[in-house]
C-alpha atoms as a PDB file:
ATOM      1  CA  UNK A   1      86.099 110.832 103.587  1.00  0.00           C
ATOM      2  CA  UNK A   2      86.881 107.102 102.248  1.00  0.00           C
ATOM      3  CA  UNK A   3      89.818 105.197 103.931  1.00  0.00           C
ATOM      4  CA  UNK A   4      91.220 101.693 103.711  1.00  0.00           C
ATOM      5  CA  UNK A   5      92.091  99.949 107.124  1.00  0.00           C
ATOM      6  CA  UNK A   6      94.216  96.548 107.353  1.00  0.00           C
ATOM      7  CA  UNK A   7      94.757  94.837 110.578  1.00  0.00           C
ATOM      8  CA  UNK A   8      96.419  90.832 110.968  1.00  0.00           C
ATOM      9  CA  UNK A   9      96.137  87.974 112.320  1.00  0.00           C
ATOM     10  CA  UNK A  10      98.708  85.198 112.969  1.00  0.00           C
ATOM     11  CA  UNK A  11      98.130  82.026 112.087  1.00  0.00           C
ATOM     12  CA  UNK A  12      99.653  78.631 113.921  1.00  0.00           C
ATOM     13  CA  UNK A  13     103.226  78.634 113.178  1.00  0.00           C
ATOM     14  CA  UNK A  14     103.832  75.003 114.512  1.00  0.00           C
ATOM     15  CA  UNK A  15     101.172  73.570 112.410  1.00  0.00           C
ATOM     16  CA  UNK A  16      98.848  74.002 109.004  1.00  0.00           C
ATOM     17  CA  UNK A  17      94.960  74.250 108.974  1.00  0.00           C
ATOM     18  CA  UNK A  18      92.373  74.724 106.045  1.00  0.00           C
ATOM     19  CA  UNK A  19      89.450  77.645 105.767  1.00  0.00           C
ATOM     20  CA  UNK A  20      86.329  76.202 105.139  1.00  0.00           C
ATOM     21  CA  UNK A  21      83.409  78.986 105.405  1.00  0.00           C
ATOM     22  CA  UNK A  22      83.692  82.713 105.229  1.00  0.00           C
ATOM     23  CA  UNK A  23      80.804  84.390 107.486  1.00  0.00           C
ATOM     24  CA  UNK A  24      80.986  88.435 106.743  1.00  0.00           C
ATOM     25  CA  UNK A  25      80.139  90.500 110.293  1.00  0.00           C
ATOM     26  CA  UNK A  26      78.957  94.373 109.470  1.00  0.00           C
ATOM     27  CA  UNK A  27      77.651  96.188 112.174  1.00  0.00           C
ATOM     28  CA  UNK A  28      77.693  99.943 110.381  1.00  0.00           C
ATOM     29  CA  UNK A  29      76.574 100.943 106.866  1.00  0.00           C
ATOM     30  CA  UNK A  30      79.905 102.921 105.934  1.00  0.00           C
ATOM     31  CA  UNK A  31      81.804 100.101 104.035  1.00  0.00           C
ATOM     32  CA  UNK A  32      81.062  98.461 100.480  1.00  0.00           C
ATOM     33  CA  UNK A  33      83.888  96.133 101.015  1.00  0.00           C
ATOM     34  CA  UNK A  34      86.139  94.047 102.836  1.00  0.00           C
ATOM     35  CA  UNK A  35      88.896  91.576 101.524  1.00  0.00           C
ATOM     36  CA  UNK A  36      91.244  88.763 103.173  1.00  0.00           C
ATOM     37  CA  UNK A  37      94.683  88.626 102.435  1.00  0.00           C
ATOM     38  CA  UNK A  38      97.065  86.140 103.139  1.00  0.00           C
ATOM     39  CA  UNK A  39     100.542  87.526 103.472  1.00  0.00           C
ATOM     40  CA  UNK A  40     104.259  86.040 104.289  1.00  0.00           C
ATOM     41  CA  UNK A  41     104.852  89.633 106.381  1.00  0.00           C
ATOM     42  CA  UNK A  42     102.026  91.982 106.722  1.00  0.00           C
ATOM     43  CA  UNK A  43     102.375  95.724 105.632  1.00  0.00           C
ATOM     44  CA  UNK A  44     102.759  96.679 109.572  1.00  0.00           C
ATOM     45  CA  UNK A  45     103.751  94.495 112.380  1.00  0.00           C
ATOM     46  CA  UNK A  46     104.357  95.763 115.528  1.00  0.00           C
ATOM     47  CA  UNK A  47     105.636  93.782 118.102  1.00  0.00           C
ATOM     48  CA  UNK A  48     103.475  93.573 121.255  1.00  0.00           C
ATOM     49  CA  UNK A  49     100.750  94.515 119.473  1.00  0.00           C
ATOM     50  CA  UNK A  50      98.581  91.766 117.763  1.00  0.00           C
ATOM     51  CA  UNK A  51      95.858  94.240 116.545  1.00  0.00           C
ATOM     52  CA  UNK A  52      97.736  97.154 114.968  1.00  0.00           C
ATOM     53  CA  UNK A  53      95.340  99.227 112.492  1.00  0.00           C
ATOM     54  CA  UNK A  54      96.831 100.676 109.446  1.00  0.00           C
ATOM     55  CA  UNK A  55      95.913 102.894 106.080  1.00  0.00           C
ATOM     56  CA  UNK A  56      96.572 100.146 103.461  1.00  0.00           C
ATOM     57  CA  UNK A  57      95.599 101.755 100.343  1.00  0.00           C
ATOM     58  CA  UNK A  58      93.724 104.794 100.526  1.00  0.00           C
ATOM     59  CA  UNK A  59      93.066 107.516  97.510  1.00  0.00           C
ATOM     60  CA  UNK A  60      95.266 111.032  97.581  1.00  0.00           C
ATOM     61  CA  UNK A  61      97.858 109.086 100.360  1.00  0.00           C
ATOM     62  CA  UNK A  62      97.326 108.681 104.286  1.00  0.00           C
ATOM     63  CA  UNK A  63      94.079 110.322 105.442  1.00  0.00           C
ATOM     64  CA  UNK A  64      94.790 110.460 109.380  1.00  0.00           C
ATOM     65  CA  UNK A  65      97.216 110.401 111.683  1.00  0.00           C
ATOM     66  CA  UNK A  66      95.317 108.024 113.696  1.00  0.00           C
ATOM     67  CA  UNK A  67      96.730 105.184 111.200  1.00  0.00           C
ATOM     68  CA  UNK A  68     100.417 104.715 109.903  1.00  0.00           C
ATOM     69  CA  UNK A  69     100.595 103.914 105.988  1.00  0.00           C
ATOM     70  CA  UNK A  70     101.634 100.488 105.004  1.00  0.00           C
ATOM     71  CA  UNK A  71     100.506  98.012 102.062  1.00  0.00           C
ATOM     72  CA  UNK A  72      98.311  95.382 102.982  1.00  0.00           C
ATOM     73  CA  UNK A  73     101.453  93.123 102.550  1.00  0.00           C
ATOM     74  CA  UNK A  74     105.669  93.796 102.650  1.00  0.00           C
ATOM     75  CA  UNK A  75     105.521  89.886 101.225  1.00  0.00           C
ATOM     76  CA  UNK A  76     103.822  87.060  99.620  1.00  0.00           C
ATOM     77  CA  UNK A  77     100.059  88.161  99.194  1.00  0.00           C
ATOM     78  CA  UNK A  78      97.887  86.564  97.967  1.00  0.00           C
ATOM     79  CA  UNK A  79      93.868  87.218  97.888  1.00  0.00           C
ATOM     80  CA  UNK A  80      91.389  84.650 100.104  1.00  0.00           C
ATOM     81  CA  UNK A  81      88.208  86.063  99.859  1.00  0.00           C
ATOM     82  CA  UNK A  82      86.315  89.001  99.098  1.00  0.00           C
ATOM     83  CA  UNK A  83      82.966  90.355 100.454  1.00  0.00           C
ATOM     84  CA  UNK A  84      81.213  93.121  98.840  1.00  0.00           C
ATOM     85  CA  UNK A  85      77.413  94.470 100.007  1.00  0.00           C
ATOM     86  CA  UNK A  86      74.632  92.255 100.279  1.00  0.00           C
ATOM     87  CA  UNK A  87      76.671  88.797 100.031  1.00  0.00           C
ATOM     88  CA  UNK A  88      75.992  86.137 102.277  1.00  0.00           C
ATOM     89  CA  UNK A  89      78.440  83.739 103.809  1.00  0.00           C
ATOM     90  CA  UNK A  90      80.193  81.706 101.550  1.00  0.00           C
ATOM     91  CA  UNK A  91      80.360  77.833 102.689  1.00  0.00           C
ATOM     92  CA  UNK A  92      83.107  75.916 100.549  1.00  0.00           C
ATOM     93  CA  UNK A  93      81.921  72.924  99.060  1.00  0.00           C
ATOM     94  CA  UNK A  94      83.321  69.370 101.321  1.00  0.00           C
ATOM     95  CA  UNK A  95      85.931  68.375 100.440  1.00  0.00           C
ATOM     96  CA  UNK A  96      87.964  71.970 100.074  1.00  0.00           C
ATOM     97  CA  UNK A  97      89.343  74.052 101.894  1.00  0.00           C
ATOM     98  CA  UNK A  98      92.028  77.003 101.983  1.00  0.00           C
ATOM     99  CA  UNK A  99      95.494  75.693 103.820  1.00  0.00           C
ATOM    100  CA  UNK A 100      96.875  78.538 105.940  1.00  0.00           C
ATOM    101  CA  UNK A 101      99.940  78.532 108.584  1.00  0.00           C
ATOM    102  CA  UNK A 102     102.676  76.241 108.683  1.00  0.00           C
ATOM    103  CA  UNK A 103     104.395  75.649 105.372  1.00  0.00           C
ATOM    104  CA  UNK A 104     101.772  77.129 103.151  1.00  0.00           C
ATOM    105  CA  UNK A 105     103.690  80.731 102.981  1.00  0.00           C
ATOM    106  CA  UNK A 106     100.222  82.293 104.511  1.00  0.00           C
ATOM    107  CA  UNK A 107     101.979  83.300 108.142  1.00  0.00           C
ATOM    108  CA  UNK A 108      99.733  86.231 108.304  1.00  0.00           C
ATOM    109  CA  UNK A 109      95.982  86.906 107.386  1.00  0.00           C
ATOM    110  CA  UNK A 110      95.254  90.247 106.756  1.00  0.00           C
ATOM    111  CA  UNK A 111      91.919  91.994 106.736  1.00  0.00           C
ATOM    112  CA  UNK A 112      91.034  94.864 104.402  1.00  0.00           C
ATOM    113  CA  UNK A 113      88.209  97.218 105.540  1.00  0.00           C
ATOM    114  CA  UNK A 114      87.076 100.205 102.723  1.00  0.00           C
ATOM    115  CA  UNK A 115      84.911 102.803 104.801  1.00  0.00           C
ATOM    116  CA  UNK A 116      83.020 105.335 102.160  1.00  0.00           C
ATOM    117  CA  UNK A 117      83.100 107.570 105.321  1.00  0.00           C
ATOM    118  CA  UNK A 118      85.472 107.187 108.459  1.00  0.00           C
ATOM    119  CA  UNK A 119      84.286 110.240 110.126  1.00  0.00           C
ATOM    120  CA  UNK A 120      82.664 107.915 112.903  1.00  0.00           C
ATOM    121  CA  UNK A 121      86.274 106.036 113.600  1.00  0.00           C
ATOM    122  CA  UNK A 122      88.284 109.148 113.295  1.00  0.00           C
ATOM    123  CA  UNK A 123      86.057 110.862 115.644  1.00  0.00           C
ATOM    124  CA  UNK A 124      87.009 107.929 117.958  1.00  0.00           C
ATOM    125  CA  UNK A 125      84.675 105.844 117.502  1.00  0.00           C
ATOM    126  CA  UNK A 126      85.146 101.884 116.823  1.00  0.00           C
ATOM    127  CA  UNK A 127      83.789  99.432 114.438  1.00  0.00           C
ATOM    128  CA  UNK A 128      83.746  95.425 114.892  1.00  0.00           C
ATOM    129  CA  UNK A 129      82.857  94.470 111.647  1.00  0.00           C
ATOM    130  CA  UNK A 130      84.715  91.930 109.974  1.00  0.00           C
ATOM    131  CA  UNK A 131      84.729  88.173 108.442  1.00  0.00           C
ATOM    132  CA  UNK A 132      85.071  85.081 110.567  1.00  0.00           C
ATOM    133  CA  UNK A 133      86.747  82.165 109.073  1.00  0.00           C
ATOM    134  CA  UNK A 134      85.584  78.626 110.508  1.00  0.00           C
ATOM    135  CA  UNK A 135      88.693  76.248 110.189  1.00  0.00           C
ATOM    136  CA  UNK A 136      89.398  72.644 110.406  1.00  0.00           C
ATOM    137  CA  UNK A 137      92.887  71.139 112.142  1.00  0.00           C
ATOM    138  CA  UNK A 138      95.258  69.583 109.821  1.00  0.00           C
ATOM    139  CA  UNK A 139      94.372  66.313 111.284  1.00  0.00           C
ATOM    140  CA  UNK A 140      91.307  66.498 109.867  1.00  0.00           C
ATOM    141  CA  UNK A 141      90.207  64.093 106.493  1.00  0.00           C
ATOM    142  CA  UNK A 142      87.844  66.215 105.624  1.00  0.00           C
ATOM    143  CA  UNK A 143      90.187  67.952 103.329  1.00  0.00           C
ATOM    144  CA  UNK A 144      91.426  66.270  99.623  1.00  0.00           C
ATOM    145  CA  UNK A 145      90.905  69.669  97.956  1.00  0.00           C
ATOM    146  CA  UNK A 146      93.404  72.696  97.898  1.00  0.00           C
ATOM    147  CA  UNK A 147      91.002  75.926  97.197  1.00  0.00           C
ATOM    148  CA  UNK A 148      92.557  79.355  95.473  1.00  0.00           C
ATOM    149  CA  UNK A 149      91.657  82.380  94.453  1.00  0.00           C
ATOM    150  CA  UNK A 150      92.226  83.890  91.196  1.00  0.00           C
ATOM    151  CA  UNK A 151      91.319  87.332  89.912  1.00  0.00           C
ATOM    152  CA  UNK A 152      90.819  88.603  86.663  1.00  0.00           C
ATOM    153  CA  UNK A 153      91.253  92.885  87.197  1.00  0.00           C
ATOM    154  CA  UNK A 154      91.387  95.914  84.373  1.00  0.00           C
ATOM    155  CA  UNK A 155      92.835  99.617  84.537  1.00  0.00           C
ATOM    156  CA  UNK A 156      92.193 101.825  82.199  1.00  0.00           C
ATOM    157  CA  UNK A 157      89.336 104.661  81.882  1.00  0.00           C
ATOM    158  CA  UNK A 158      85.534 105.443  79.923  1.00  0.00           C
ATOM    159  CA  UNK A 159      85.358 108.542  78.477  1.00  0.00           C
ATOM    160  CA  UNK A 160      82.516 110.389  79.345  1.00  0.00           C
ATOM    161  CA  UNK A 161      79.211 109.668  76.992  1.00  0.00           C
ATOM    162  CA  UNK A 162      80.288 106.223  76.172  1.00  0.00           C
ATOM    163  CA  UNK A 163      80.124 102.303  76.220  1.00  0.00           C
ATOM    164  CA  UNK A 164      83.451 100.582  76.773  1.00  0.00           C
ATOM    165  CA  UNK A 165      84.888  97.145  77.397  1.00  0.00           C
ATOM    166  CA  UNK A 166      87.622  96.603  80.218  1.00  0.00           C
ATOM    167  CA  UNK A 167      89.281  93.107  79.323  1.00  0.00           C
ATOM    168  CA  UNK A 168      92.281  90.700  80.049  1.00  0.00           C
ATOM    169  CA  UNK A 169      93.337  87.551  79.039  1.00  0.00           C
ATOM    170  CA  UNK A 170      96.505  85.767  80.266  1.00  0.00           C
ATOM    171  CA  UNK A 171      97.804  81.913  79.808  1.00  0.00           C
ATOM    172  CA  UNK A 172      97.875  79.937  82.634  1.00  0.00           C
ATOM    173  CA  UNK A 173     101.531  78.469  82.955  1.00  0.00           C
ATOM    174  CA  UNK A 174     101.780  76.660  85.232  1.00  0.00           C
ATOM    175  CA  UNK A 175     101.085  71.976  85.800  1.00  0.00           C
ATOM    176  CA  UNK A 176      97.861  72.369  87.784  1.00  0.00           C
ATOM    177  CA  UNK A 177      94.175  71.597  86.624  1.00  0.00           C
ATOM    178  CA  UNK A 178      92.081  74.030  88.232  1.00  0.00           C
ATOM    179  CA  UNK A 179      88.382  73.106  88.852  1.00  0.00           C
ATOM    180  CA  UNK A 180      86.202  76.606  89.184  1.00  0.00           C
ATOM    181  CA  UNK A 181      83.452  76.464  91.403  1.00  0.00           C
ATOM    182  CA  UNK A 182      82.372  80.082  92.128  1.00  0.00           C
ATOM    183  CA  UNK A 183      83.153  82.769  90.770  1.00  0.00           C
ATOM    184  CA  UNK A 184      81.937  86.813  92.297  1.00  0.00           C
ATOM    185  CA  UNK A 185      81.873  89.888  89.602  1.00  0.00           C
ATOM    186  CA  UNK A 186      82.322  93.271  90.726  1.00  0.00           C
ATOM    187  CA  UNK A 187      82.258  96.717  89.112  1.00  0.00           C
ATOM    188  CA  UNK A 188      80.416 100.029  90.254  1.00  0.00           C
ATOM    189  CA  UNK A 189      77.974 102.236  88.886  1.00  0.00           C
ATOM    190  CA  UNK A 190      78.695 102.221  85.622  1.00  0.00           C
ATOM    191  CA  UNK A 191      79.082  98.499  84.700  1.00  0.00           C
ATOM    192  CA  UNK A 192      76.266  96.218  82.926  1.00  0.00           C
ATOM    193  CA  UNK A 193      77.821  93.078  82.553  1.00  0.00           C
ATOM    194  CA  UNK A 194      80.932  91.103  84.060  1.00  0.00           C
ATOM    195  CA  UNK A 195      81.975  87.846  82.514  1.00  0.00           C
ATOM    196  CA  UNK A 196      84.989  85.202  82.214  1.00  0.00           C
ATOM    197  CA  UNK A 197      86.039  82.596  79.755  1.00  0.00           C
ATOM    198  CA  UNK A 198      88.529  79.572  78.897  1.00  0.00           C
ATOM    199  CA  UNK A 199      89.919  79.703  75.963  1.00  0.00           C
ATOM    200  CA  UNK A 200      91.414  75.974  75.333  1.00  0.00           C
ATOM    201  CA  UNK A 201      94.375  75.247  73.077  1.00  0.00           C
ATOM    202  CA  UNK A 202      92.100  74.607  69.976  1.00  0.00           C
ATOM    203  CA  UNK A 203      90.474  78.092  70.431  1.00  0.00           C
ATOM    204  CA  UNK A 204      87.219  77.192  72.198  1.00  0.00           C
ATOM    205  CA  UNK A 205      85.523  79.681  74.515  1.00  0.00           C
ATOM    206  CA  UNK A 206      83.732  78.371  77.285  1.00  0.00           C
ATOM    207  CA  UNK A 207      81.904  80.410  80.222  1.00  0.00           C
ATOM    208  CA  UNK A 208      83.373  79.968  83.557  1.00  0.00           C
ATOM    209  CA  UNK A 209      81.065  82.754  84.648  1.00  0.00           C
ATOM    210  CA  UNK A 210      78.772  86.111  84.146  1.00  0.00           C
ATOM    211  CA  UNK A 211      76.981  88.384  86.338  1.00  0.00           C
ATOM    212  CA  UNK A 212      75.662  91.962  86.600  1.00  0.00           C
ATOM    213  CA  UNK A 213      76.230  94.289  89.281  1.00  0.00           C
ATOM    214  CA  UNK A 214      72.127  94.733  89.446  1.00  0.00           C
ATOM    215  CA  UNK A 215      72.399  91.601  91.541  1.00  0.00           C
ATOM    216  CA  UNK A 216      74.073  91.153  94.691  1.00  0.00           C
ATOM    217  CA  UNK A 217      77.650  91.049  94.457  1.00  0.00           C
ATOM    218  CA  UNK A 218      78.233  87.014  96.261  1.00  0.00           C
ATOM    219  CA  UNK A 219      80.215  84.322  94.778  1.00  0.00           C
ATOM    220  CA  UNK A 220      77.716  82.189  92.563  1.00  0.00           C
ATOM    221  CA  UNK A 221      78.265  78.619  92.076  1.00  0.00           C
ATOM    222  CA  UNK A 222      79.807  78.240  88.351  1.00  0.00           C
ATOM    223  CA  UNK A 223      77.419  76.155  86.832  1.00  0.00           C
ATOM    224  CA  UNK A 224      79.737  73.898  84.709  1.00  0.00           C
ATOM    225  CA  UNK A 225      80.801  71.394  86.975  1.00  0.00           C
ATOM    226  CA  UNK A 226      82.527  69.602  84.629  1.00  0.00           C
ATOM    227  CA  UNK A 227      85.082  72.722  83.741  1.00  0.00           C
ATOM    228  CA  UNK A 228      88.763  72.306  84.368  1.00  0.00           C
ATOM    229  CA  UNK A 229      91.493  75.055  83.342  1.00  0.00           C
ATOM    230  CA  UNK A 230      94.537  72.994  82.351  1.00  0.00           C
ATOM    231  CA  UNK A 231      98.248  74.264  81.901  1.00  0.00           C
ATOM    232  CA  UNK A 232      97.970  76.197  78.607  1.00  0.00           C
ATOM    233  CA  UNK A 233      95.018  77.248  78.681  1.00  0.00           C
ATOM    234  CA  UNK A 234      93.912  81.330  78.616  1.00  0.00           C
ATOM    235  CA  UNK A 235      91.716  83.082  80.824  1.00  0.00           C
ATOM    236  CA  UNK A 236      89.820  86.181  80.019  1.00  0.00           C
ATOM    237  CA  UNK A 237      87.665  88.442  81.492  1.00  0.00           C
ATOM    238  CA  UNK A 238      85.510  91.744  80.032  1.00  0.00           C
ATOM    239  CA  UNK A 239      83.691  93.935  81.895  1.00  0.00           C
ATOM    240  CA  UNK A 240      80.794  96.167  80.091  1.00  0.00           C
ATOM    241  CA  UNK A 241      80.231  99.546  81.184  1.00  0.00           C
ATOM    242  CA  UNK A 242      78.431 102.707  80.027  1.00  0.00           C
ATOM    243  CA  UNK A 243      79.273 106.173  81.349  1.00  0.00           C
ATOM    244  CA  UNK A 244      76.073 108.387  82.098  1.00  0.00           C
ATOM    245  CA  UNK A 245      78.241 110.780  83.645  1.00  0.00           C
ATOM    246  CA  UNK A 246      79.272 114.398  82.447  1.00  0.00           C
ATOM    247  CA  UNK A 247      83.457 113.317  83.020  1.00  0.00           C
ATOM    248  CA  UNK A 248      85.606 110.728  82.416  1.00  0.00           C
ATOM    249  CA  UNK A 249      85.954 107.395  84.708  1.00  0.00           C
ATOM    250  CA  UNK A 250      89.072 106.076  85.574  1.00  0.00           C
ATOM    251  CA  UNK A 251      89.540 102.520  87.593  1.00  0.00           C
ATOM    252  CA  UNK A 252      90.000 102.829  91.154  1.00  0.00           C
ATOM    253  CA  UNK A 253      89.100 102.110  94.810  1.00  0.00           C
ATOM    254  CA  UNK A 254      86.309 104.838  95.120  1.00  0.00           C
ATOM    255  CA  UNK A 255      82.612 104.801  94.639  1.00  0.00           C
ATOM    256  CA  UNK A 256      83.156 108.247  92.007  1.00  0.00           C
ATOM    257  CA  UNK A 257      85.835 105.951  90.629  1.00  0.00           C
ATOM    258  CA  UNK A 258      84.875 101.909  88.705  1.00  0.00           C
ATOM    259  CA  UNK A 259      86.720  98.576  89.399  1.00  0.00           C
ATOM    260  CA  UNK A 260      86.441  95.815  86.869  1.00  0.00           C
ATOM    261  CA  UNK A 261      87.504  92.411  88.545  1.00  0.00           C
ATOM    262  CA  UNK A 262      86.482  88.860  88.698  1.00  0.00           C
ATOM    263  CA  UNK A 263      87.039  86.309  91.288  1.00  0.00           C
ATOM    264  CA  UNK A 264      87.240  83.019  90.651  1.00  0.00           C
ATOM    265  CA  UNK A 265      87.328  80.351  93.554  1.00  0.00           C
ATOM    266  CA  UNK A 266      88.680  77.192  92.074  1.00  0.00           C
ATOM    267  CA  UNK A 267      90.264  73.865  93.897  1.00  0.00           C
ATOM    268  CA  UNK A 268      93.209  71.383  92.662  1.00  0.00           C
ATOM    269  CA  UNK A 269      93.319  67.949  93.437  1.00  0.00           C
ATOM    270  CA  UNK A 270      97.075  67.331  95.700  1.00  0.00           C
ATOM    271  CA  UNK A 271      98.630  69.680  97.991  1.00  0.00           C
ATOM    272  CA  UNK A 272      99.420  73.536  95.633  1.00  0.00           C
ATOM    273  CA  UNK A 273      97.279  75.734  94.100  1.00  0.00           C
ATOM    274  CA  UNK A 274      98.173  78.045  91.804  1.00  0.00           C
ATOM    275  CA  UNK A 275     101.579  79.876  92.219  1.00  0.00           C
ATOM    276  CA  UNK A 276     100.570  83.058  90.446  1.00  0.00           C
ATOM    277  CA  UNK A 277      98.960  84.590  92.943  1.00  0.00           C
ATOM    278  CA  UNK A 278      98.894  88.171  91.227  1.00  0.00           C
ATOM    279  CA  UNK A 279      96.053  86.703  89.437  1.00  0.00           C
ATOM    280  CA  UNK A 280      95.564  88.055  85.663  1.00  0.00           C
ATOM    281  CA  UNK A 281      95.948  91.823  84.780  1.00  0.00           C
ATOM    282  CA  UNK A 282      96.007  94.474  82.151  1.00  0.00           C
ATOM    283  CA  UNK A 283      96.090  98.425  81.334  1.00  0.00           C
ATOM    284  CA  UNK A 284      92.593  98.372  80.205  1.00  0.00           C
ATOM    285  CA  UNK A 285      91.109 100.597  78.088  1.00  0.00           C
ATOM    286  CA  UNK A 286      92.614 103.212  75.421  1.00  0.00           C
ATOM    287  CA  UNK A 287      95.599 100.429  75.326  1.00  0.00           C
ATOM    288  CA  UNK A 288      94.570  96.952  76.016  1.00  0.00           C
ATOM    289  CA  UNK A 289      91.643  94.683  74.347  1.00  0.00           C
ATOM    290  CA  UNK A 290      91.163  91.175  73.483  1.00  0.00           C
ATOM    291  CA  UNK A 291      90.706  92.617  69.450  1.00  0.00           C
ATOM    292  CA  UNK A 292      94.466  93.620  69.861  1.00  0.00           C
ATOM    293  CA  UNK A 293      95.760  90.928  71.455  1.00  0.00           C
ATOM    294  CA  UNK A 294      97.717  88.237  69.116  1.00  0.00           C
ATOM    295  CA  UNK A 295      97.115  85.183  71.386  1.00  0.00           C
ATOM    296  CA  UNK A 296      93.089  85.657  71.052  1.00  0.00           C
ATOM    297  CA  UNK A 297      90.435  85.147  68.097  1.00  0.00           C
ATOM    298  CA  UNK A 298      87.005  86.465  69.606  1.00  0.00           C
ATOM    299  CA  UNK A 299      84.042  84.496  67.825  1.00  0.00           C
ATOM    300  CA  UNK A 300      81.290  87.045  67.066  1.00  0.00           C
ATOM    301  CA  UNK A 301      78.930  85.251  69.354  1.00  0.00           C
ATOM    302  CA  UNK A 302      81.050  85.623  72.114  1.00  0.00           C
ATOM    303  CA  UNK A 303      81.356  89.262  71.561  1.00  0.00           C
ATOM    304  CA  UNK A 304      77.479  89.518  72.030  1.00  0.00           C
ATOM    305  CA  UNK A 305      77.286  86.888  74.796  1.00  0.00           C
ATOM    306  CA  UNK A 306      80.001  88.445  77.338  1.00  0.00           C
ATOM    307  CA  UNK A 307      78.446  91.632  77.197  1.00  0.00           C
ATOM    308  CA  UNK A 308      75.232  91.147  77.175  1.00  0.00           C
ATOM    309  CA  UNK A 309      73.977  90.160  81.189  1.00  0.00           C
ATOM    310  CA  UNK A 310      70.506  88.464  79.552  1.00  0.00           C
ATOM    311  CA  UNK A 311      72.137  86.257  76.954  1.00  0.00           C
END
């Protein structure tokens, strides 16, 4: 029995302060995932009670009456981080860090548990695992570099039998340079290959990252340190997956279900990151590829390349 449990945490309402390492805690084996949000208003806030737990998202609606139902966030949520099995903690680089708290529209930060099986909580059982943030005051000069978090995500289903691509693409529209710096794929069972491009105004494809889900599912360092996504620019993403199952796939937050989604941890030089914090979407397959989208023209090579986790 899978469940999805959100619980919040104020941050300093007098004052701002930046994130600057991520350090995942797991103390049982029954999760593949946890996420930070940062919200205006969380999905449940109860007054007098800094801890409440909630269902924020689980499959076929609220699975106990242990937990009220709520989204992760009633407003302004945006992703921080996201740990998925196996990853290590994740250490920005110096100069960046994630501003939370005063002014920065992140009042809350909510943590996202998925438990493949909550029979031990629902029993009555507890569970401290978690992610602790290490921060750094906003007196601190450590800081010149605002960090964000962008993903790249796909509906859509595989038919039984069959190879299939999930992909987006959307234009960035917004005056920021964004510098990448790591970047974490993530897809289940079924997927080969995860990958992400720019696509500059003259047409040019460049890698911002690739990875398999073979290998552990971190944030990896994008190795072009020289790659900035300007105002105009598109990003893409494709995810390439192969059904060796006997029924049809569809995306969703299950292991019997896939997920096609790409993180991308970038930093701006100044004081804002990027305002569209719903990151970069699309139906996915029958109804959405880069082939049928007018604003792309997908060299052959890069057809081979994204797909191919060796290339």
């Amino acid at each position: 029995q899978d469940i999805n449990l959100c619980t919040a945490f104020q941050t300093p309402s007098n004052d701002y302060e930046y994130i600057v390492e991520f350090t995942p805690n797991v103390s049982i084996h029954s999760k593949n995932h946890m996420l930070l949000y940062g919200c205006e208003v969380p999905g449940k806030l109860e007054e007098g009670d800094p801890r409440t737990v909630w269902d924020c998202g689980s499959t076929d609606g609220p699975k106990s009456d242990l937990f009220p139902s709520a989204p992760v966030c009633s407003s302004g949520m945006r992703i921080l981080y996201s740990w998925s099995k196996d990853a290590p903690a994740l250490q920005l680089p110096a100069g960046v860090g994630f501003k939370i708290g005063k002014g920065t529209g992140v009042n809350y930060v909510v943590l996202k548990v998925y438990y493949a099986d909550v029979s031990k909580i629902l029993g009555g059982g507890s569970d401290d695992s978690g992610i602790t943030i290490t921060v750094l005051p906003s007196t601190t000069n450590k800081i010149t570099k605002k960090a964000g978090l962008y993903l790249l995500s796909t509906g859509g289903v595989i038919r039984s039998g069959t190879g299939e691509h999930f992909e987006c693409a959307c234009t960035i529209d917004e005056p920021v340079h964004m510098h990448p710096f790591a970047f974490r794929p993530h897809s289940h069972a079924l997927g080969k290959a995860v990958s992400a491009y720019k696509i500059d105004k003259d047409g040019n494809w460049i890698l911002i990252g690739k990875g398999t889900p073979r290998k552990p599912m971190k944030f990896y360092p994008v190795k072009n340190t020289s790659l900035v996504i300007n105002d105009g620019d598109i990003v893409a993403s494709r995810c390439t997956m192969f059904n060796f199952r006997d029924r049809d796939t569809y995306i969703g937050p299950t292991d019997h279900d896939e997920m096609c989604m790409f993180y991308m941890m970038y930093y701006v030089d100044g004081n804002q990151p990027l305002d569209q914090t719903g990151g970069c979407s699309s139906s996915g397959p029958p109804t959405y590829y880069w082939s049928k989208d007018p604003k792309l023209s997908v060299p052959a090579y890069i057809d081979k390349e994204s797909s191919d986790p060796e290339y």
